[in-house]
C-alpha atoms as a PDB file:
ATOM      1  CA  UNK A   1       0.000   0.000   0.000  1.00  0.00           C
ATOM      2  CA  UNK A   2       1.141   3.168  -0.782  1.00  0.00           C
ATOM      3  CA  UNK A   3       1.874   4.080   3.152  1.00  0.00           C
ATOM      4  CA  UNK A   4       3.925   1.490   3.011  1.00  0.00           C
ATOM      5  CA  UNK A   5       5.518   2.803   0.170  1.00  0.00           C
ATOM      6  CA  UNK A   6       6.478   6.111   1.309  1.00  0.00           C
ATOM      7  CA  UNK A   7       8.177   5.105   4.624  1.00  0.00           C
ATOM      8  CA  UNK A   8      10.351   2.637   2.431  1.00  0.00           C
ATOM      9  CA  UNK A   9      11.055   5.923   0.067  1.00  0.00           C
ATOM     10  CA  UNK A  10      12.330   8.124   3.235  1.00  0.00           C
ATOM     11  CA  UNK A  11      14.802   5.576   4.214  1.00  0.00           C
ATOM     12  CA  UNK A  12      16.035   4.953   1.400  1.00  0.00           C
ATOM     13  CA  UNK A  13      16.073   9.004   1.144  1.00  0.00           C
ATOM     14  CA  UNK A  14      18.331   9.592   4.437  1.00  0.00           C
ATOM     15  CA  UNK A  15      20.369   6.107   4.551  1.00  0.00           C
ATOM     16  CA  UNK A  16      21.296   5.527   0.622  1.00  0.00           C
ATOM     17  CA  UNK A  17      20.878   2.136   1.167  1.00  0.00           C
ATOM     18  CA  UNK A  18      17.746  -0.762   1.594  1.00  0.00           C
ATOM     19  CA  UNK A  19      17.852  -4.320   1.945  1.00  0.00           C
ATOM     20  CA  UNK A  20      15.688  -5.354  -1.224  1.00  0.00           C
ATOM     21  CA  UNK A  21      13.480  -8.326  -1.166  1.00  0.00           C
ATOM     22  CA  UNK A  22      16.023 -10.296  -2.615  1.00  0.00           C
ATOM     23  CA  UNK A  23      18.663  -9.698  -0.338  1.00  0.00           C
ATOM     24  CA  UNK A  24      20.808  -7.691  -2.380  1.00  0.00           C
ATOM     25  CA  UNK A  25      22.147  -4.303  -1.394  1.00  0.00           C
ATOM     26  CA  UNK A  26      22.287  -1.445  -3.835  1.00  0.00           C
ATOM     27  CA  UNK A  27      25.824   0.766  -3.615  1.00  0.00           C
ATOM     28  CA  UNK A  28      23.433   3.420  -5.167  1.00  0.00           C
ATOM     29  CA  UNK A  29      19.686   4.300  -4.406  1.00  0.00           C
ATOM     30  CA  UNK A  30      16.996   6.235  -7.282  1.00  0.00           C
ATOM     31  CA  UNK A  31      13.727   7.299  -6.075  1.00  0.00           C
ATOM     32  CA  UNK A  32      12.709   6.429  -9.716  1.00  0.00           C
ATOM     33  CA  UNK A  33      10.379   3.379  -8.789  1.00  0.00           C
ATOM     34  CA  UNK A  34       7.893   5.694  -7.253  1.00  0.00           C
ATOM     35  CA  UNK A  35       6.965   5.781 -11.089  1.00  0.00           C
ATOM     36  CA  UNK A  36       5.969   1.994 -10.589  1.00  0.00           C
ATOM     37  CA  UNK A  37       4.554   2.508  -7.395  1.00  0.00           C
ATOM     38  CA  UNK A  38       1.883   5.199  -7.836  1.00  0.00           C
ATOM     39  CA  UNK A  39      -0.409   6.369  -5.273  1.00  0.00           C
ATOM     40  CA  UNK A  40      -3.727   5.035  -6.402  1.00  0.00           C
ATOM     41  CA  UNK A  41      -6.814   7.680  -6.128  1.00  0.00           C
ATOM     42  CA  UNK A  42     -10.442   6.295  -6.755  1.00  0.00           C
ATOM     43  CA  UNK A  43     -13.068   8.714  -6.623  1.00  0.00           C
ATOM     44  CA  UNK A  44     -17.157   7.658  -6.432  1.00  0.00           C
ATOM     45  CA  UNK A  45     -18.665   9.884  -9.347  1.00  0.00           C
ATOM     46  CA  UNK A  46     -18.287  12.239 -12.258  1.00  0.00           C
ATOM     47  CA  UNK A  47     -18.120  15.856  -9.253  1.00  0.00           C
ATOM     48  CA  UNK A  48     -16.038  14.284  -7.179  1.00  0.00           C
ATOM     49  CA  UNK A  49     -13.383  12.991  -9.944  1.00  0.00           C
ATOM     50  CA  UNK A  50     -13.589  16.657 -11.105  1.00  0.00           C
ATOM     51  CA  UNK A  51     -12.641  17.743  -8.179  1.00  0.00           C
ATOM     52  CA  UNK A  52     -10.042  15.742  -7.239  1.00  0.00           C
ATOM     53  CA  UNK A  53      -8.168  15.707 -11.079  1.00  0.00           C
ATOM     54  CA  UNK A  54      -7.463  19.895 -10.518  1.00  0.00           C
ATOM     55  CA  UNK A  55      -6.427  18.874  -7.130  1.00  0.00           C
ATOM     56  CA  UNK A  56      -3.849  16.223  -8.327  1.00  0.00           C
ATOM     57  CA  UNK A  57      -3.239  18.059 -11.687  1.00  0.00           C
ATOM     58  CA  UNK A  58       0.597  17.688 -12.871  1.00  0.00           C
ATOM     59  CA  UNK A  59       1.729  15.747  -9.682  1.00  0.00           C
ATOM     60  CA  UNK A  60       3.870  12.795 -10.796  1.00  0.00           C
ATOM     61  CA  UNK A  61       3.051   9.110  -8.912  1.00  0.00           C
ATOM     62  CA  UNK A  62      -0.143   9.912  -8.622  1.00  0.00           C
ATOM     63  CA  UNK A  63      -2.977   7.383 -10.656  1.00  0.00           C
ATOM     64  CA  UNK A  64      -6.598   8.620 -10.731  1.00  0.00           C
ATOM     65  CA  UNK A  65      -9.947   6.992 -11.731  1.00  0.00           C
ATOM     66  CA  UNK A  66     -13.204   7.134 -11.626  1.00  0.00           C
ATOM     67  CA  UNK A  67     -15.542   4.132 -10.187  1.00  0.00           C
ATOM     68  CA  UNK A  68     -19.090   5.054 -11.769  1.00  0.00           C
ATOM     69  CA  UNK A  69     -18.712   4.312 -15.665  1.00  0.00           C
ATOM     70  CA  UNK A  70     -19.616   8.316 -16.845  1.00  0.00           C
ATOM     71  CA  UNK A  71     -23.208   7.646 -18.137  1.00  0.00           C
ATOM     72  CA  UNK A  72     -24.241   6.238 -14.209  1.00  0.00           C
ATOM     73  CA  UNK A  73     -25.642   9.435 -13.224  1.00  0.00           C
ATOM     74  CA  UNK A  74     -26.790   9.783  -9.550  1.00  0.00           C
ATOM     75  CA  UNK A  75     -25.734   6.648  -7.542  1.00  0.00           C
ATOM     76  CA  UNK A  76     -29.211   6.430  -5.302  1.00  0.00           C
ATOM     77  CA  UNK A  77     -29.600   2.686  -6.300  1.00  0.00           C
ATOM     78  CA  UNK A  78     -25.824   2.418  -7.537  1.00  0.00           C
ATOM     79  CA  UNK A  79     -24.510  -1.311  -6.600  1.00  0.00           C
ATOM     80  CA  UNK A  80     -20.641  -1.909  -6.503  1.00  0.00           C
ATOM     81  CA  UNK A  81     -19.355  -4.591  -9.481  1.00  0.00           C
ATOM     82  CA  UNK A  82     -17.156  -7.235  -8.682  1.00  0.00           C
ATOM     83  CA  UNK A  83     -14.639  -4.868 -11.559  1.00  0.00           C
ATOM     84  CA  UNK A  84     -15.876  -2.171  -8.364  1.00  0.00           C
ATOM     85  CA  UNK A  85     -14.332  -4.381  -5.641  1.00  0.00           C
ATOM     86  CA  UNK A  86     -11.239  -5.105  -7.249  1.00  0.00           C
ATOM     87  CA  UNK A  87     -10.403  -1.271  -8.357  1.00  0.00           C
ATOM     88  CA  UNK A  88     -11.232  -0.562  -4.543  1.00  0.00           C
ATOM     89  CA  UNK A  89      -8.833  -3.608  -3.300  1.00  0.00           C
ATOM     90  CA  UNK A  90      -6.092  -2.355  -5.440  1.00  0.00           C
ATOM     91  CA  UNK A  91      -6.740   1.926  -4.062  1.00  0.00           C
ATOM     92  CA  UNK A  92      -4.793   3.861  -1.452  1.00  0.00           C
ATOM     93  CA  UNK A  93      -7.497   6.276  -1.146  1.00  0.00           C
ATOM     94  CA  UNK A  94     -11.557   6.405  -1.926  1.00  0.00           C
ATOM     95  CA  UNK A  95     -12.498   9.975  -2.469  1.00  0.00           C
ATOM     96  CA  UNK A  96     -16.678  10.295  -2.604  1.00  0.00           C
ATOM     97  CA  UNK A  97     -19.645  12.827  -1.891  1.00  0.00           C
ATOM     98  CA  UNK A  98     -21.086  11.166   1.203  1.00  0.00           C
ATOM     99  CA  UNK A  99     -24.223  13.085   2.377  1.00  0.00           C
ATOM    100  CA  UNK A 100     -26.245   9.567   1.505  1.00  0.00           C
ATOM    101  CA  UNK A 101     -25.076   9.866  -2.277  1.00  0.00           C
ATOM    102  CA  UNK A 102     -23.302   6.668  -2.558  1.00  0.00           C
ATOM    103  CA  UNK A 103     -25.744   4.119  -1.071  1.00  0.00           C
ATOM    104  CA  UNK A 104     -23.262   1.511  -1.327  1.00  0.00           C
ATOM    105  CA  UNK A 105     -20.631   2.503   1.596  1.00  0.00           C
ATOM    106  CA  UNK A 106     -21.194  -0.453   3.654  1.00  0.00           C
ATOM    107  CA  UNK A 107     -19.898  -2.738   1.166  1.00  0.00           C
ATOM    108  CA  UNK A 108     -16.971  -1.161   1.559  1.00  0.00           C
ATOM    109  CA  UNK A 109     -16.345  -3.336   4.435  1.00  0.00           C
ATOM    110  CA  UNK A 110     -16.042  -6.322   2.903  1.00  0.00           C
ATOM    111  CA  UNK A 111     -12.382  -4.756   1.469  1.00  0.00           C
ATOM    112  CA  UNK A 112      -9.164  -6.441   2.845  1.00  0.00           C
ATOM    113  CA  UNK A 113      -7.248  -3.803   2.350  1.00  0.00           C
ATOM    114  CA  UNK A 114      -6.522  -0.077   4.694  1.00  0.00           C
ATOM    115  CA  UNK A 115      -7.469   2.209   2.037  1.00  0.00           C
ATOM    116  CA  UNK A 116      -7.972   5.769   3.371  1.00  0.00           C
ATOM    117  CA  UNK A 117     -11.567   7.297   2.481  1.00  0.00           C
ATOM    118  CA  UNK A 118     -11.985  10.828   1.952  1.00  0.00           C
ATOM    119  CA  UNK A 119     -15.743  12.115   2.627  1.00  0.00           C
ATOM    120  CA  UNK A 120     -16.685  15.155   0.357  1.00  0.00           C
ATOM    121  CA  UNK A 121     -19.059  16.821   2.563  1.00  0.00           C
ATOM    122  CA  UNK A 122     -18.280  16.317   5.412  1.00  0.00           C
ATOM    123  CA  UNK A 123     -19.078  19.302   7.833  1.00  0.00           C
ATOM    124  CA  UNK A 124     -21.674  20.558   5.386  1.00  0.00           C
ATOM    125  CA  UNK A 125     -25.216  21.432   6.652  1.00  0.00           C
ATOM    126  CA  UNK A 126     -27.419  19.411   4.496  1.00  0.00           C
ATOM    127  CA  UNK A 127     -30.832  19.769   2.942  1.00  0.00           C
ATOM    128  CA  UNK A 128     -33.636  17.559   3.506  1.00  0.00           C
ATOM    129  CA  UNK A 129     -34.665  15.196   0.329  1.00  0.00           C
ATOM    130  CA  UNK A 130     -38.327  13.159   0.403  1.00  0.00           C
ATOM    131  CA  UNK A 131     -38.590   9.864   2.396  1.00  0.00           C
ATOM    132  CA  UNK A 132     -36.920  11.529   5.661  1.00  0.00           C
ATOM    133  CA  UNK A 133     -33.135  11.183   3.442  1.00  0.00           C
ATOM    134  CA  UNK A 134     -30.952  14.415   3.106  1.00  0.00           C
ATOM    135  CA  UNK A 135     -30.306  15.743  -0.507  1.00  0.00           C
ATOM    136  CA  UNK A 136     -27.004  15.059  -1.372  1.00  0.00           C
ATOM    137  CA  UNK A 137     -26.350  17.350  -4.229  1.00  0.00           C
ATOM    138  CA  UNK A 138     -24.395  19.961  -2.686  1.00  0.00           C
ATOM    139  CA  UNK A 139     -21.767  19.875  -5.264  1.00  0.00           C
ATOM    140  CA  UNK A 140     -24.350  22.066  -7.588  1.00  0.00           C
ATOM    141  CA  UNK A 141     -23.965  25.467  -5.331  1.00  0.00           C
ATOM    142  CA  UNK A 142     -20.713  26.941  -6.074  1.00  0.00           C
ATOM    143  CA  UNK A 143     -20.091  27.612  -2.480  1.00  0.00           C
ATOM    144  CA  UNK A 144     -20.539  24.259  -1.044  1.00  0.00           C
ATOM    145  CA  UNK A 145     -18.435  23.065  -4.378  1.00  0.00           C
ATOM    146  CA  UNK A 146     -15.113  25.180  -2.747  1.00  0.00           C
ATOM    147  CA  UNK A 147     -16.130  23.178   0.717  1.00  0.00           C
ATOM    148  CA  UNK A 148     -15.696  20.086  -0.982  1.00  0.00           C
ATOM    149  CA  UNK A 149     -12.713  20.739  -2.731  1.00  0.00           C
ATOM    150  CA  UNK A 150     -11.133  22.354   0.489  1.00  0.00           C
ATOM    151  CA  UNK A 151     -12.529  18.705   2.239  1.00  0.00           C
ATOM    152  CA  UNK A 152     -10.640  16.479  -0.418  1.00  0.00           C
ATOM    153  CA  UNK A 153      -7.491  18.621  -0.316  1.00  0.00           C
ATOM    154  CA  UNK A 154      -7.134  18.493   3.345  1.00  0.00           C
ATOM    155  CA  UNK A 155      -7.376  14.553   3.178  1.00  0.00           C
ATOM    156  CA  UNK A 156      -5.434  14.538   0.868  1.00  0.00           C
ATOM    157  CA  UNK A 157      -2.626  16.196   2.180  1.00  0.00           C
ATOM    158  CA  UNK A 158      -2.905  14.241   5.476  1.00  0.00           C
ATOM    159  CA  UNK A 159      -2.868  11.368   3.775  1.00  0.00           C
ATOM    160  CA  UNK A 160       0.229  12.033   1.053  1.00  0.00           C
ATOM    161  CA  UNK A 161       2.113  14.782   3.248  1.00  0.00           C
ATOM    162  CA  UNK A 162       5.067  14.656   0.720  1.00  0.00           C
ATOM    163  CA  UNK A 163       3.155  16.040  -1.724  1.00  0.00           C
ATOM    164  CA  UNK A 164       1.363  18.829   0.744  1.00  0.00           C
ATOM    165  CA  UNK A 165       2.743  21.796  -1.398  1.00  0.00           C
ATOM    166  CA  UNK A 166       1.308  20.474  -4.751  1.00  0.00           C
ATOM    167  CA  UNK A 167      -1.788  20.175  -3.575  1.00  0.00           C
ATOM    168  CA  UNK A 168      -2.110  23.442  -2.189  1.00  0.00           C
ATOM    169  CA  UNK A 169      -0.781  25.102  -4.805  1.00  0.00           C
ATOM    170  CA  UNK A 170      -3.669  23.119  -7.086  1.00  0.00           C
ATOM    171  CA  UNK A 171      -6.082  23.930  -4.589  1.00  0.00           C
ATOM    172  CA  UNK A 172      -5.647  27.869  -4.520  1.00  0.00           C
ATOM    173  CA  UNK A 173      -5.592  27.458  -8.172  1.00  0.00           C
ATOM    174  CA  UNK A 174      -9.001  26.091  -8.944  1.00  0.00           C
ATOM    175  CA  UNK A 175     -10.823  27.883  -6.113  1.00  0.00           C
ATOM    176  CA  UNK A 176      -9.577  31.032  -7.770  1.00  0.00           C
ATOM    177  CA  UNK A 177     -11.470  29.810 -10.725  1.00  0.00           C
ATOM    178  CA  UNK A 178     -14.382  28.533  -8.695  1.00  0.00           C
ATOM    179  CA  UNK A 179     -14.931  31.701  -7.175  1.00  0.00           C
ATOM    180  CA  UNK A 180     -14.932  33.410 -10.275  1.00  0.00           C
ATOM    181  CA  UNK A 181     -17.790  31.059 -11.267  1.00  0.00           C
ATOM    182  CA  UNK A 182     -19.534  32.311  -7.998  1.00  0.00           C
ATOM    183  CA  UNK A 183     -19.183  35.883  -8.701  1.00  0.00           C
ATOM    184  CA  UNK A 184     -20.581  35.218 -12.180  1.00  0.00           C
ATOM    185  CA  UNK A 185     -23.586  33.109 -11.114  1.00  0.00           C
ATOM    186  CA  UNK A 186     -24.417  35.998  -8.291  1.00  0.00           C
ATOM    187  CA  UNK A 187     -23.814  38.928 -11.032  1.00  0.00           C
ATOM    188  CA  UNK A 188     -25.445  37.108 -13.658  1.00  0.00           C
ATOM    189  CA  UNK A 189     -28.969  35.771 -11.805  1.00  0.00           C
ATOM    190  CA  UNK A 190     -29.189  39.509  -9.588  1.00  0.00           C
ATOM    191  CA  UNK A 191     -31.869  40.924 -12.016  1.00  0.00           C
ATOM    192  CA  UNK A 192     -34.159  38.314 -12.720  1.00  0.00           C
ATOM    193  CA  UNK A 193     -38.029  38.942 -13.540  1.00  0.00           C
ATOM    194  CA  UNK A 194     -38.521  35.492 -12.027  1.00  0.00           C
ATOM    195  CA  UNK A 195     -37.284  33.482  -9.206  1.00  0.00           C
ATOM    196  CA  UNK A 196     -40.269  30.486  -8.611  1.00  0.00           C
ATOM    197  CA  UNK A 197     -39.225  27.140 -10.281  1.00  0.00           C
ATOM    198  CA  UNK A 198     -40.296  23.864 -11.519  1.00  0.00           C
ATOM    199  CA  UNK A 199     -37.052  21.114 -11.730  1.00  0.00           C
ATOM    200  CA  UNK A 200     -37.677  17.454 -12.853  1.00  0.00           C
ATOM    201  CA  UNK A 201     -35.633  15.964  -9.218  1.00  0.00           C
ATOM    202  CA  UNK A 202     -34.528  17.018  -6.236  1.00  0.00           C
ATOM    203  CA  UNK A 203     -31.052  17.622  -7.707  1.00  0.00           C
ATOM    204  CA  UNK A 204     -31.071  21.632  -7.322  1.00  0.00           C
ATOM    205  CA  UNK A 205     -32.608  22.902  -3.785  1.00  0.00           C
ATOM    206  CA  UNK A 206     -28.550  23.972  -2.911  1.00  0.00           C
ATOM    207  CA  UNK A 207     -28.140  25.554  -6.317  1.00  0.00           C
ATOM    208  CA  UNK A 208     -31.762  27.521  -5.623  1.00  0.00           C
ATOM    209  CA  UNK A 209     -31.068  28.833  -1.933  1.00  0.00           C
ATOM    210  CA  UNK A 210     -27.322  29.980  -3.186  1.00  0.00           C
ATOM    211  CA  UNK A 211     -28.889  32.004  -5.628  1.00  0.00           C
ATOM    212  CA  UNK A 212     -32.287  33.178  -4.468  1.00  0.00           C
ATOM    213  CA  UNK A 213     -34.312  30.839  -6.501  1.00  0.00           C
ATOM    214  CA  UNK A 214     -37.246  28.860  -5.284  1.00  0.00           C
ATOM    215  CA  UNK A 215     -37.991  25.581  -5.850  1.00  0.00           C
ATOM    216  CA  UNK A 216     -41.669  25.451  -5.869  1.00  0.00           C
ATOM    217  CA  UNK A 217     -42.566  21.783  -7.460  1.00  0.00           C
ATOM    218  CA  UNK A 218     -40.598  19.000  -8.410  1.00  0.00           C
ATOM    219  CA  UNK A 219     -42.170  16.554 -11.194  1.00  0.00           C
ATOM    220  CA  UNK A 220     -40.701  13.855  -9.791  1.00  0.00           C
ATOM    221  CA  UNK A 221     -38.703  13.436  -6.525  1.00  0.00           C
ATOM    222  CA  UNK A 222     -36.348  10.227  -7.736  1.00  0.00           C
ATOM    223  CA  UNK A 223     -35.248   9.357 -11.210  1.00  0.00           C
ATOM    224  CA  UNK A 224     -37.597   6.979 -12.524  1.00  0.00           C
ATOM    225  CA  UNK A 225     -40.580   7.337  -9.953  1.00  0.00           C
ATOM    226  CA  UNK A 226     -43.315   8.887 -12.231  1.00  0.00           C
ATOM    227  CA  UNK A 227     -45.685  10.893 -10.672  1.00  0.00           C
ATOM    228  CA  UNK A 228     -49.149   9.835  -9.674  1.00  0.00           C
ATOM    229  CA  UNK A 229     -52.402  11.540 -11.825  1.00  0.00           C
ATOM    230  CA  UNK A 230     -53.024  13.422  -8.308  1.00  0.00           C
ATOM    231  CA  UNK A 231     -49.658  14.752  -7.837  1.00  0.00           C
ATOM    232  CA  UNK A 232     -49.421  15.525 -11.638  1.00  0.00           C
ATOM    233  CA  UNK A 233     -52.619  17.835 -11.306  1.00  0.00           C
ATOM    234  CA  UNK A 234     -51.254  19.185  -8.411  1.00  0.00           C
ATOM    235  CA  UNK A 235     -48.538  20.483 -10.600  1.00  0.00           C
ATOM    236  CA  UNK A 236     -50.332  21.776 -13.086  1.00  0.00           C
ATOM    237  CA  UNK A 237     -52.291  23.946 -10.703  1.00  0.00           C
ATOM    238  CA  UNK A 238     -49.432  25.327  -9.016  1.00  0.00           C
ATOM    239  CA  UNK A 239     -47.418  26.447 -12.515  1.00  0.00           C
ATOM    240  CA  UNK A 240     -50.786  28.116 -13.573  1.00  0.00           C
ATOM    241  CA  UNK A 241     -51.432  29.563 -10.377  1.00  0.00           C
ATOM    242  CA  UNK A 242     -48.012  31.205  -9.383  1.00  0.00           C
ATOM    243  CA  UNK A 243     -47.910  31.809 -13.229  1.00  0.00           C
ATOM    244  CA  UNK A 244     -44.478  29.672 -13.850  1.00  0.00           C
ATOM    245  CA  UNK A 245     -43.490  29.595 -17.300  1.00  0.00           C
ATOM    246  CA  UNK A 246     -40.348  27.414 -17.380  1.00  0.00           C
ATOM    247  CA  UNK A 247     -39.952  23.930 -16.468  1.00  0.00           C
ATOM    248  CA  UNK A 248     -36.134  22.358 -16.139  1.00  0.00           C
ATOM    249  CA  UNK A 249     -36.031  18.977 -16.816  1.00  0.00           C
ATOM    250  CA  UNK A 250     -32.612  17.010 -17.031  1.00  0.00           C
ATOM    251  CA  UNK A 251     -30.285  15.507 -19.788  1.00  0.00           C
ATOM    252  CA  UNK A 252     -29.845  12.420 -18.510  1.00  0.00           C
ATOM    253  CA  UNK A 253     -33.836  11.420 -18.265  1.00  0.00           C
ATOM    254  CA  UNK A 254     -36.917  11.474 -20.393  1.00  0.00           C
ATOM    255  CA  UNK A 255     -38.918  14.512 -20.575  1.00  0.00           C
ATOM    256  CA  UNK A 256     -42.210  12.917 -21.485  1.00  0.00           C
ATOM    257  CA  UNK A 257     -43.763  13.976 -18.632  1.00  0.00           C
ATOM    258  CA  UNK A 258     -42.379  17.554 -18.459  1.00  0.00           C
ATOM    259  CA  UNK A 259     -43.734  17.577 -22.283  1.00  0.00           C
ATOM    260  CA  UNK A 260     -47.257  16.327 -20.549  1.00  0.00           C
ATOM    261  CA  UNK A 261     -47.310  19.335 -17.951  1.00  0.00           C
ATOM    262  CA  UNK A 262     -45.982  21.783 -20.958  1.00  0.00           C
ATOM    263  CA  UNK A 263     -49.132  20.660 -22.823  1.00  0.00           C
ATOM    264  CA  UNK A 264     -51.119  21.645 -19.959  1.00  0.00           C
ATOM    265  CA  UNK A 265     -49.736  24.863 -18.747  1.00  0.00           C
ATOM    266  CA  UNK A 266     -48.046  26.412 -21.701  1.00  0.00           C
ATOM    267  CA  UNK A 267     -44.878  26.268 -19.937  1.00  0.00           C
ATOM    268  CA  UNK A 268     -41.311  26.002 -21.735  1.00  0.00           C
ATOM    269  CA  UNK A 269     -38.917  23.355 -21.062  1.00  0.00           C
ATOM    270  CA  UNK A 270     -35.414  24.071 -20.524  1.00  0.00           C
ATOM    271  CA  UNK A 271     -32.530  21.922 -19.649  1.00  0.00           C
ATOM    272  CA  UNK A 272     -30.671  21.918 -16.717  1.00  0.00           C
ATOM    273  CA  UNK A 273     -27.821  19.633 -16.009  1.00  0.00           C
ATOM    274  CA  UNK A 274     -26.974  18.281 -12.240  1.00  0.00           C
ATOM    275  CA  UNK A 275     -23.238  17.200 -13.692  1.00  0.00           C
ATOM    276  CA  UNK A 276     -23.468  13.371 -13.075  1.00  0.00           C
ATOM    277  CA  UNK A 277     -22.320  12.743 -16.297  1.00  0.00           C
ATOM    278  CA  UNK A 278     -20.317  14.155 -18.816  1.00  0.00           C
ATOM    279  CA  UNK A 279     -16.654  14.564 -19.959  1.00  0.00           C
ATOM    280  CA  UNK A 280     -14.132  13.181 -17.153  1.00  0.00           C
ATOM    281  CA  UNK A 281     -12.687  16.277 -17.867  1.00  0.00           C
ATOM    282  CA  UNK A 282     -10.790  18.885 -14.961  1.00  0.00           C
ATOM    283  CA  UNK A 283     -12.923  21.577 -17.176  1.00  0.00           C
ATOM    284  CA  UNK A 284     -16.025  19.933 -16.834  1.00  0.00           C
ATOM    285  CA  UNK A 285     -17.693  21.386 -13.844  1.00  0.00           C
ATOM    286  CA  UNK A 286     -17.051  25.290 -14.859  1.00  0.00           C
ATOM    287  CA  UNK A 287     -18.126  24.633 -18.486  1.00  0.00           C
ATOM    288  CA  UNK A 288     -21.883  22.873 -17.306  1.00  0.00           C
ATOM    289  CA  UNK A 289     -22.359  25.401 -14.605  1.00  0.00           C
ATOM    290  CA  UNK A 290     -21.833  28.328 -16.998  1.00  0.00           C
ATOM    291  CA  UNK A 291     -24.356  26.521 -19.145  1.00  0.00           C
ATOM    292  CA  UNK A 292     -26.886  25.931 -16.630  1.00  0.00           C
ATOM    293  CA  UNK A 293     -26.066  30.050 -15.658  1.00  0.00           C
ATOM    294  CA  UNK A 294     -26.713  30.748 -19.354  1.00  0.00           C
ATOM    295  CA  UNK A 295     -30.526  28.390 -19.005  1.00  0.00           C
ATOM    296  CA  UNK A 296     -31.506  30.114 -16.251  1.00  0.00           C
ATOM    297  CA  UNK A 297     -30.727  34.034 -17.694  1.00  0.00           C
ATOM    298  CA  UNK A 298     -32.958  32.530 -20.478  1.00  0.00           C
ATOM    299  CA  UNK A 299     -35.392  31.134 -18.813  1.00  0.00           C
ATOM    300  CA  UNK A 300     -36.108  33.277 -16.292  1.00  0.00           C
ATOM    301  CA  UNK A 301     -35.023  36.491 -17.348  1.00  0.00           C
ATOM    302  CA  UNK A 302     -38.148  37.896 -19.479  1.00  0.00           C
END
């Protein structure tokens, strides 16, 4: 493991000499083989890889991957593979969202090895969701985004202290950026005609109280539950009585039955996108959250 690893590294670092497996003493040392012997990262889900790839951006030994495959999407009823268990086995650290995103943490027991795990959110205030569960989607205000990234970089460095500086450096880096994003979102969203609005989940409630919004329906509260006629005509009569004439639905589901309640209301359906899937790229996050900034100028700005 890669703790393991590193203590072997600083002796050979202030002795110039090891006693390799095979008995055989070097009259030389290179810290070369850390090349073969990187530190293995595994991060839960498409925000949290994003995260932690700026974090770990241009620091050698380090070897990152994702464990959702990138069209998974939210990981409510996300089950680990046996291909799961054995990229876990073979990890020094598990970086992931926690706040009841990845139902699957108690698997992680089963694992034989002392991989260190790295909670996202942890320390952040969380929203209620339906069904008495809190809404893990804090990655989606800007804010709470810099709390997780601060979270992972502090772990992090406590867990690979010879590479403390990198990370920081990375880390005052991309918050730079991310608060730049902020700024934007708060500039860009101050002079809206509307604030009320309709989303297809519960993926935006953090996104919404960040940035003055209210989220006064949503179609349906988990991916794939379809609401009942009741609850659909309770819809209905909300968007015509508060007058709401946008609906946000989400790339990675159907809109059939935002289409339905469009039918109905007269409403407009716009896309927004909660970032669980996409390009596993360290760009990623800015580029969807200026597009989702762009939807709602749109949207709500007439």
């Amino acid at each position: 493991m890669f703790k393991k690893h590193l203590a072997m590294v600083l002796i050979l670092a202030l002795t110039l000499m090891a006693i390799l497996t095979a008995g055989c003493a070097p009259t030389s040392v290179s810290t070369s083989h850390l090349n073969d012997s990187d530190l293995k990262i595994i991060t839960s889900f498409l925000p949290i890889y994003i995260f932690t790839a700026n974090l770990t951006a241009g620091i050698d030994g380090i070897s990152l991957n994702n464990l959702a495959a990138p069209d998974v999407g939210c990981l409510h009823d996300y089950s680990l593979l046996p291909g799961d268990m054995v990229k876990l086995e073979e990890a020094d650290i598990f970086i992931f969202n926690g706040a009841g995103m990845e139902s699957y943490l108690n698997q992680l027991a089963e694992l034989g090895n002392d991989m260190i795990t790295i909670e996202a959110s942890q320390g952040i205030e969380l929203l209620p969701a339906a069904g008495n569960e809190n809404n893990g989607h804090v990655w989606l205000s800007v804010p709470l985004a810099i709390r997780q990234v601060r979270n992972i970089s502090a772990g992090l460095q406590q867990a690979d202290p010879a590479r403390k500086s990198q990370y920081q450096t990375n880390e005052v880096a991309y918050i730079n950026r991310l608060e730049a994003l902020d700024a934007d979102f708060r500039n860009g969203l101050a002079d809206l005609k509307h604030w009320d609005i309709i989303t297809f989940h519960e993926a935006f409630p953090y996104l919404a109280r960040e940035y003055g919004l209210t989220v006064a329906g949503v179609i349906e509260r988990e991916p794939g539950s379809e609401p009942s006629a009741s609850e659909l005509a309770e819809t209905i009569d909300l968007i015509k009585s508060k007058g709401i004439s946008a609906l946000f639905a989400e790339p990675q589901y159907s809109t059939r039955v935002a289409e339905t309640i469009a039918a109905e209301t007269g409403a407009k359906i716009y896309t927004l996108d909660p970032i669980v899937t996409g390009a596993a790229d360290a760009a990623t996050y800015e580029q969807k959250m200026r597009q989702n900034l762009a939807v709602l100028q749109e949207a709500l700005g007439g």
